[in-house]
Each structure stands twice: as C-alpha cells, then as structure tokens.
Protein backbone atom coordinates (compact mmCIF):
# COMPACT_ATOMS: atom_id res chain seq x y z
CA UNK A 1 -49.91 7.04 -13.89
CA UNK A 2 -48.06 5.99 -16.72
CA UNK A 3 -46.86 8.63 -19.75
CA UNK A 4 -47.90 8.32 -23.26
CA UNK A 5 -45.06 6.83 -25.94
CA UNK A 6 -43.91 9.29 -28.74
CA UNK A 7 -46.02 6.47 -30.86
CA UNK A 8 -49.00 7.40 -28.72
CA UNK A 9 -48.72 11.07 -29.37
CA UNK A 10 -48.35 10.39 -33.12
CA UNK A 11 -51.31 8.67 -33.03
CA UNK A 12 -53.51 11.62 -30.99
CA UNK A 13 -52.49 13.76 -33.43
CA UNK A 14 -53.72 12.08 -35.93
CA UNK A 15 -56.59 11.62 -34.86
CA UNK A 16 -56.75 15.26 -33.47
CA UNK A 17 -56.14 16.29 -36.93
CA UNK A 18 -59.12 14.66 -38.89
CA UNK A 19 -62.75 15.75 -39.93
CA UNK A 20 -63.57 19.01 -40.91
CA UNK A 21 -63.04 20.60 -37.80
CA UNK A 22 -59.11 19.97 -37.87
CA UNK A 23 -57.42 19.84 -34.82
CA UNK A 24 -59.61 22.43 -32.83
CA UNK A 25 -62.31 19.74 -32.61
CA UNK A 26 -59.99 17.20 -30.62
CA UNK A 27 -61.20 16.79 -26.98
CA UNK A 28 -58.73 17.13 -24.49
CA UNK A 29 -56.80 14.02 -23.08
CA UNK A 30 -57.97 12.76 -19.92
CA UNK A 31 -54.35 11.35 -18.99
CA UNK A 32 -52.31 14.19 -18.00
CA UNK A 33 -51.95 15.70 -14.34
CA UNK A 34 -52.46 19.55 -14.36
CA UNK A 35 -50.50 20.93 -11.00
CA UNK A 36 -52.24 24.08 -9.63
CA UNK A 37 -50.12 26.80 -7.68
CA UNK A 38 -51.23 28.78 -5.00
CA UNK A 39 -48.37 31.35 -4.22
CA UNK A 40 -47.91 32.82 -0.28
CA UNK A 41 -47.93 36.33 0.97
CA UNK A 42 -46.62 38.81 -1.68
CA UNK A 43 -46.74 36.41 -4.22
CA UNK A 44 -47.14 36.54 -8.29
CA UNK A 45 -48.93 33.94 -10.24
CA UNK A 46 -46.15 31.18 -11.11
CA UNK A 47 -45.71 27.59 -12.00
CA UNK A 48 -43.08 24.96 -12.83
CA UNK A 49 -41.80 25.12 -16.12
CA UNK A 50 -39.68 21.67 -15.60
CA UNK A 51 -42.83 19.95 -14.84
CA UNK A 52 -43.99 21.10 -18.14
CA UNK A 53 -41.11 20.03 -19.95
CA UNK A 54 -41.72 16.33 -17.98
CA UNK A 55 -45.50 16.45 -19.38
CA UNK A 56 -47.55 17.96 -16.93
CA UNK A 57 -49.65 20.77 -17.27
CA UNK A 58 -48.77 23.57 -14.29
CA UNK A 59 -50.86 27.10 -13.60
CA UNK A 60 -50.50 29.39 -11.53
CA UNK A 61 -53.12 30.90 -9.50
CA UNK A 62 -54.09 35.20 -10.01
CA UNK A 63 -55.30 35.95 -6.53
CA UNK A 64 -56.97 38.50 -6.13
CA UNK A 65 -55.09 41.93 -5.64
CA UNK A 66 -51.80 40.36 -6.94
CA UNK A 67 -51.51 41.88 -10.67
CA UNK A 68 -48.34 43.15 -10.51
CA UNK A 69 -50.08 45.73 -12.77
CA UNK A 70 -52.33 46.48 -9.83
CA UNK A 71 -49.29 46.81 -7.24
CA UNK A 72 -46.28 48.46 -9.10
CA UNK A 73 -46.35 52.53 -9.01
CA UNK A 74 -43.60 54.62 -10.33
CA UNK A 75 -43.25 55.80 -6.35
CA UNK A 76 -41.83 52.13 -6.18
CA UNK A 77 -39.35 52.70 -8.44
CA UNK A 78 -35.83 53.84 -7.35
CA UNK A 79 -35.25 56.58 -6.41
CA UNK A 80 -38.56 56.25 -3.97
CA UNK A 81 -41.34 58.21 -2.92
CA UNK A 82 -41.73 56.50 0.34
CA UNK A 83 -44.20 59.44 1.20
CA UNK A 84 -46.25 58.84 -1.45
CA UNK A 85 -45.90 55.11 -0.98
CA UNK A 86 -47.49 55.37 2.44
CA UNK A 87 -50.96 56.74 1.05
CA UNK A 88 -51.82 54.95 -2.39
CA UNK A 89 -54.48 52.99 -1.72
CA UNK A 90 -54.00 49.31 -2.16
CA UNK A 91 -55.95 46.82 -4.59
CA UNK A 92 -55.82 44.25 -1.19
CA UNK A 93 -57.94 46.44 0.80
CA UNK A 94 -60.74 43.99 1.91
CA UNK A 95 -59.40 41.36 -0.19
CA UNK A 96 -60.50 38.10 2.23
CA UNK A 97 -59.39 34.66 2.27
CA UNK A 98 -62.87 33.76 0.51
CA UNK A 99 -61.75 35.54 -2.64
CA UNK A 100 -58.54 33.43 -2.46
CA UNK A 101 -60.35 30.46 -2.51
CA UNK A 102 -63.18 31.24 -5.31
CA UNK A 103 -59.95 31.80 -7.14
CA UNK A 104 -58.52 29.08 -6.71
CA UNK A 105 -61.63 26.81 -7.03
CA UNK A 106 -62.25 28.83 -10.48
CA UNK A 107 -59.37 27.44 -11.93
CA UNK A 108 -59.33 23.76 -10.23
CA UNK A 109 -62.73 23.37 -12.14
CA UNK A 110 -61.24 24.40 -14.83
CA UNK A 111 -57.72 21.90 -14.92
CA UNK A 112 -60.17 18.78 -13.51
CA UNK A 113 -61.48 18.66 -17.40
CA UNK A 114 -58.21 17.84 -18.59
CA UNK A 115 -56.88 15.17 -15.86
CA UNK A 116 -56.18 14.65 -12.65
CA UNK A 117 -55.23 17.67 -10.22
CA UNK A 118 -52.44 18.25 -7.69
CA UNK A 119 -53.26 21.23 -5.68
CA UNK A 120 -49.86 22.62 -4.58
CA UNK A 121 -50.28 25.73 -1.45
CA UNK A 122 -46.47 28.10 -0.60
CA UNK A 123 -46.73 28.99 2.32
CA UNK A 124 -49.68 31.46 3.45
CA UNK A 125 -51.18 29.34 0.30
CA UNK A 126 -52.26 26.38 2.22
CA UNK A 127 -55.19 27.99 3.93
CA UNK A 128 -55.93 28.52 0.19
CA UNK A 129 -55.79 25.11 -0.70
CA UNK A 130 -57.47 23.55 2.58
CA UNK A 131 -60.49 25.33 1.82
CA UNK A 132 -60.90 25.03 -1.54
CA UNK A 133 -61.11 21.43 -1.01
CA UNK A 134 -63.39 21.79 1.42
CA UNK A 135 -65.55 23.27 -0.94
CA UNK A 136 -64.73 21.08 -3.98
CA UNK A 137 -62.93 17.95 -2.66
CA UNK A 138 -64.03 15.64 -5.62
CA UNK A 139 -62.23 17.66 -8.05
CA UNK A 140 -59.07 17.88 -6.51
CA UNK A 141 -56.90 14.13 -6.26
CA UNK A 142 -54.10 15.77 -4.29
CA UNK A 143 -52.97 18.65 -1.78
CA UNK A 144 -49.84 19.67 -1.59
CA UNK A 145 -48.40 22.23 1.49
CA UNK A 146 -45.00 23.42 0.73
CA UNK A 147 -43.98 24.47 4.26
CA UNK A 148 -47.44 25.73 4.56
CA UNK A 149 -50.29 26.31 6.90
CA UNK A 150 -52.52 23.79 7.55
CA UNK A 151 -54.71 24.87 10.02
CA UNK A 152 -56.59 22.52 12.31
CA UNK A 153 -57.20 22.80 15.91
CA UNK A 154 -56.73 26.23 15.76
CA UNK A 155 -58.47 28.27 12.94
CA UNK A 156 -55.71 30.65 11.33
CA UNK A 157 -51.87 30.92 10.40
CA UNK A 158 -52.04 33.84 12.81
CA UNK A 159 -53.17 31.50 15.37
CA UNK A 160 -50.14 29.01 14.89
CA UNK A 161 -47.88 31.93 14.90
CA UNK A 162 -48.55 32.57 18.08
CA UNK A 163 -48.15 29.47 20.00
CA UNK A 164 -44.48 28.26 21.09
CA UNK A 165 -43.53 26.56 18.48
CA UNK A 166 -44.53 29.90 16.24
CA UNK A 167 -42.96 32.14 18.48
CA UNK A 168 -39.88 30.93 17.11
CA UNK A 169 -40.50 32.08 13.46
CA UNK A 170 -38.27 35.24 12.20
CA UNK A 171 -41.09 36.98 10.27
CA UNK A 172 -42.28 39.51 12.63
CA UNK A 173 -38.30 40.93 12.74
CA UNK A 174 -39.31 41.64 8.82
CA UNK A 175 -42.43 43.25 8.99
CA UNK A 176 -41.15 45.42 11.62
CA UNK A 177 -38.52 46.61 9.75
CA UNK A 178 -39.65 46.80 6.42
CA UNK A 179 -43.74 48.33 6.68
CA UNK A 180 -44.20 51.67 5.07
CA UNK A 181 -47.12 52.57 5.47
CA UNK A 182 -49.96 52.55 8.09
CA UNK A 183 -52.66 49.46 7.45
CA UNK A 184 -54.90 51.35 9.14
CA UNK A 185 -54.57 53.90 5.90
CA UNK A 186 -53.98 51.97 3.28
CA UNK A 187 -55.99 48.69 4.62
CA UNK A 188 -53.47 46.22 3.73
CA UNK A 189 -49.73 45.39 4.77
CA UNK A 190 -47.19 47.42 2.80
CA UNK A 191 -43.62 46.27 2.47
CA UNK A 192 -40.92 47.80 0.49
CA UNK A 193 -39.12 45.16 -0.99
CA UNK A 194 -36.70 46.92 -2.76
CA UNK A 195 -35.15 48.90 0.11
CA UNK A 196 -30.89 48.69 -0.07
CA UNK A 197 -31.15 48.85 3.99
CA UNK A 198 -28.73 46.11 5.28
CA UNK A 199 -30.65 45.84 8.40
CA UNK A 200 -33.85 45.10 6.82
CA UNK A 201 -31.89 42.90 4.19
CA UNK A 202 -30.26 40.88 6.74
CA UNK A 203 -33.44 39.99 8.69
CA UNK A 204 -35.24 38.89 5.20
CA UNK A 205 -32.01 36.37 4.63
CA UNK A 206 -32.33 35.29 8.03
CA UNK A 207 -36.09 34.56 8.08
CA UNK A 208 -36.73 33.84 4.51
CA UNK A 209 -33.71 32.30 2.65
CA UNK A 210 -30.93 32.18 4.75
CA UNK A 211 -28.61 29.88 2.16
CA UNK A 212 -28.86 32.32 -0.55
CA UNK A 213 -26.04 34.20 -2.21
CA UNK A 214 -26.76 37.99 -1.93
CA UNK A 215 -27.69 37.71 -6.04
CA UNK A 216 -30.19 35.61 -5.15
CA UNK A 217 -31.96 37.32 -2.19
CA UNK A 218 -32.48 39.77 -4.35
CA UNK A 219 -33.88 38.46 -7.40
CA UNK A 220 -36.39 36.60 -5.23
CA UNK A 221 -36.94 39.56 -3.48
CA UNK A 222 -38.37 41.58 -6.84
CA UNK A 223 -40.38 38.97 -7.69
CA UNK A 224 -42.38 39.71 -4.33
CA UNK A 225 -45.41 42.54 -4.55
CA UNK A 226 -45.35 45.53 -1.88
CA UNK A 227 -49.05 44.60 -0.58
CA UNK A 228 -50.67 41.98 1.14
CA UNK A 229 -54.32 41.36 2.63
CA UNK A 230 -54.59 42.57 5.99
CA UNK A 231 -57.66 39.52 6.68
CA UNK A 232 -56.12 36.48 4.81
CA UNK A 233 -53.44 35.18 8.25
CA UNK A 234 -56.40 35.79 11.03
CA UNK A 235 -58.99 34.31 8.69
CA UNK A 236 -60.38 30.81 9.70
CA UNK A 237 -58.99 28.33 7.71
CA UNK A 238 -59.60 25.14 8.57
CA UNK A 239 -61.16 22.24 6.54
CA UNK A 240 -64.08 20.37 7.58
CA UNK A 241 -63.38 16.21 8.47
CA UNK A 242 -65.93 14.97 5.55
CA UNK A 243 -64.43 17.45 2.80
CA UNK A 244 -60.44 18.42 3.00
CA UNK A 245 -60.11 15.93 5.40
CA UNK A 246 -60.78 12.90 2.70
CA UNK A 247 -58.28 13.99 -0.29
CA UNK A 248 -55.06 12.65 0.14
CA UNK A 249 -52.65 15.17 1.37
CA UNK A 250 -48.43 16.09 1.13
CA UNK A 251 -46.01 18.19 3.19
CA UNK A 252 -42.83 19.09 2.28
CA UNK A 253 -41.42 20.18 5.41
CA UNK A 254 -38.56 22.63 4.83
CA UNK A 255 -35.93 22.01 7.44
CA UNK A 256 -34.61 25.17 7.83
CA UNK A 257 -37.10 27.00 7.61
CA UNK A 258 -37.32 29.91 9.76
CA UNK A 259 -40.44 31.56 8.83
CA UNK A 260 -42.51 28.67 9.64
CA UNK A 261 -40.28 26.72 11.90
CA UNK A 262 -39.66 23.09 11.42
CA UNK A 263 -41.49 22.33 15.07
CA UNK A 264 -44.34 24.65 13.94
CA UNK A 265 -44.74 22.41 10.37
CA UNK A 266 -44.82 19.21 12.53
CA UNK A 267 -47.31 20.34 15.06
CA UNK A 268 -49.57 21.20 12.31
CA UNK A 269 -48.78 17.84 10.37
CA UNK A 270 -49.74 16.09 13.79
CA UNK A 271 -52.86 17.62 14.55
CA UNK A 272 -54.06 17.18 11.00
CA UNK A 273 -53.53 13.64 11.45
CA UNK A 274 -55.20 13.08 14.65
CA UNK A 275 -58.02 14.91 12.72
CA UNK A 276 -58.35 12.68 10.01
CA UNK A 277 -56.50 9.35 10.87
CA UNK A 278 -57.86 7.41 8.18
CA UNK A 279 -55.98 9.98 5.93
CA UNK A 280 -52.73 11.27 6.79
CA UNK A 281 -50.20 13.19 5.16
CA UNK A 282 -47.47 11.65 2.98
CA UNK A 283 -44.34 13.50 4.20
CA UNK A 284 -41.05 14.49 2.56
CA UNK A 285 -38.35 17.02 3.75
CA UNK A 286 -35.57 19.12 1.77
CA UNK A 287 -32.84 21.10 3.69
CA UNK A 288 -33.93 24.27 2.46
CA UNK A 289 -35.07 27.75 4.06
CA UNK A 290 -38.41 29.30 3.96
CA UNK A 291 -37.69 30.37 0.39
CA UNK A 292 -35.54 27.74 -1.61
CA UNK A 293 -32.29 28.54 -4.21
CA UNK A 294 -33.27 27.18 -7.39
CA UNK A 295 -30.73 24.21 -6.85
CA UNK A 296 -33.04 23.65 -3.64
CA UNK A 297 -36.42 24.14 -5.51
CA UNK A 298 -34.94 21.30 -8.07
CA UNK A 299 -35.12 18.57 -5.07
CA UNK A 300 -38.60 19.90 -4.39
CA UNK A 301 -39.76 19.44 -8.14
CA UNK A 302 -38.81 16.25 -8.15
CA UNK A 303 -40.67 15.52 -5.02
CA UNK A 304 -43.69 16.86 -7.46
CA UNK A 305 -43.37 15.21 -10.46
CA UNK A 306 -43.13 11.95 -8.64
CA UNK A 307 -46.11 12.25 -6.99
CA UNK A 308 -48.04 11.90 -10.51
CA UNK A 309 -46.60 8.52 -11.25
C-alpha cells in the first residue's frame, strides 16, 4: 500500500473539519493498516510505538486475566509473602483458550473498520491468532507468528512440546524452578518473576533471552505477570483448511530461540504448509532469542512495517 503525502493529510483535514459536525463527523480512512498484538504466556497488553510513528495504527490485545491490576498483590512486592502468594486465588482460573480468542476477535472487528489488519501472535499467542481466523478469516488480511505456535497435525503447543524437536526447548528448567504455588490450589500457573535467585535467573536467560545484558533480563522480566491459564498450552488449537488456512500467513523464526527451538518452528512451518499448499507462509528469520533486546526487536519491526507496503 502506498502512504498518504503531507498534501493528502492537509486535505483530510479539511475536509474532516467542515459542516456542523466539525471534525467528529469525519469517517475514518480506509487506507491505513491497524497491526493487532496478541502477547504469549505472562504477557501485558502492548504494541509498537515505531509502527505508529511510521503511520500505522498498533493495539494491543487485554486477554483475559492479564490486568496487571488483576495480578499484582502487595505479597508480590519485595520483601515477599511467598506464603501468601501460594493461596490467592488467581483471575486465570478457568480462563480457556476460547476467551483468548473472543478477545481477540472483539478487537479485530473492531480495527477491520479502519483498514486493513495484520494479526501479529508472541509466542503462546499464535494459537490465539490461528483461531481467531478460523472464526473470522475475512476480516483479518494477514497472520503473523513471532516464533509462535502454529499448531497443525497435532492440536496444542503442549503437543509440539513434547515431540523431539520440543524436547529440546529450555522452558520446563523455568517452570520448575520458579512455580510458587500449587495449580491444583490456585488453578493456574504461578511464577515469581521477581525472585533475585541466580539459579532461577540463569535458567530464564538461558531459555528466554540468552543475549541480554543482566539490565535487560530484568526489565523484561517485570513486565511479565505472575499467572498464567492452566488450559490455554493443552487446548486444541488448530485452524480449519477453508478458514485460517486461506489468509496469508508470516513466521519470523527466531534463530536462537531456545524456548521454542529453531527445529520445533520449522516443523510447524512445514506441516502448515503441507496443510494448505496453495498458501504457505512467507518466512523471515532474526538472530535473536526467545525474547528479543530492543536492538533485536528493531530488525523484527522492520520485518512488520514492510509487510504493509
């Protein structure tokens, strides 16, 4: 798509401005690409402020459960109440992958009125994004996975885990180190985050951003939430041949990723393809962990903003 000249704007707003109404009665243009985020595990609402700046719209998705309002108790805070920590009861208790995807689909109906949409999935985010096109693949012009699962011939990211190429992934080491509280309790997966264990720190560089300086580890690291849905990773998420399978798809495959290994991306890349060969995925790569730096995540914007031209 080409972008509108400053002369162009000038002239919307004129007209914008005009009649009675002023510029509250100007319909919204029909020209600009709106990029929809749907975050991973532990994830806050976020989007891409230098995509803004370039002239797209961006949005994060609120999953359900993931207000950090909801999540954040003073026993979080330092020092910590780890005992209480292990009995508050969680706002992800029977939080499903269905309420992820209403969600999601919610605000996709709402961006399609303004412009094309590029539905962008981090991570535990893609089975997010597969099946909200399956349920609304005409409102959606692209999917974007982000070292994420896309789930094909088997039906969860739980699934994929498992199988060799899985096995190699690092983020079992974390949840075994840093889970605080029985899911059986609380009915979701509780992870303290802001633990100054080097153990646990070391396997969280290791699996999740292994390039990082130790100042950013931990910034990333507060920006995660303590709780995560016990249901969302052994939910089926797989899209159906006639729906997902006909919007044109990306991966960004992150080649050091150690969370979802780099074999584990391709196999599901491949499968997806033999699913839907007529439509297969458009495929870029950064040398970056499971979690970029920000000089990483600058490649990875790029990748984004070029694929609305």
């Amino acid at each position: 798509m080409s972008f509108p000249t400053r002369r162009d704007m000038f002239q919307y707003a004129a007209v914008a401005g005009a009649g009675a109404a002023g510029a509250s009665a100007a319909k919204p243009r029909k020209d600009v690409t709106t990029y929809v985020f749907v975050t991973g595990a532990n994830g806050v609402a976020a989007a891409d402020s230098e995509l803004t700046l370039r002239g797209h719209r961006t949005v994060g998705v609120n999953l359900p459960g993931h207000g950090p309002e909801e999540q954040f108790h003073l026993a979080y805070q330092a020092p910590q109440d780890l005992e209480k920590l292990a009995t508050l009861p969680s706002p992800m208790a029977g939080v499903t992958l269905d309420d992820y995807v209403e969600a999601t689909v919610d605000v996709v109906r709402r961006a399609s009125g303004h412009g094309p949409v590029i539905l962008v999935g981090g991570s535990l985010g893609g089975a997010a994004i597969t099946k909200a096109a399956d349920a609304v693949p005409e409102l959606i012009d692209l999917l974007v996975y982000d070292t994420a699962f896309c789930c094909t011939e088997l039906p969860s990211p739980n699934d994929y885990l498992a199988t060799p190429e899985g096995k190699e992934s690092l983020a079992a080491s974390v949840a075994e180190r840093g889970i605080i509280a029985d899911p059986r309790v609380i009915g979701a997966i509780r992870m303290n985050w802001r633990t100054n264990d080097r153990t646990f720190l070391d396997a969280v560089k290791a699996a999740f951003m292994a390039e990082a300086s130790e100042g950013e580890l931990l910034a990333m690291l507060n920006t995660l939430l303590p709780d995560e849905s016990l249901q969302v990773g052994s939910a089926d998420a797989r899209g159906r041949k006639e729906a997902w399978g006909r919007v044109p798809r990306v991966y960004i495959r992150h080649t050091r990723d150690k969370t979802i290994p780099l074999a584990l991306q391709d196999r599901m890349i491949k499968e997806a393809d033999a699913a839907t060969p007529d439509n297969t995925f458009k495929i870029f790569s950064v040398e970056a962990s499971h979690a970029p730096t920000a000089k990483t995540y600058r490649e990875i914007t790029e990748i984004l903003h070029g694929l609305a031209k």
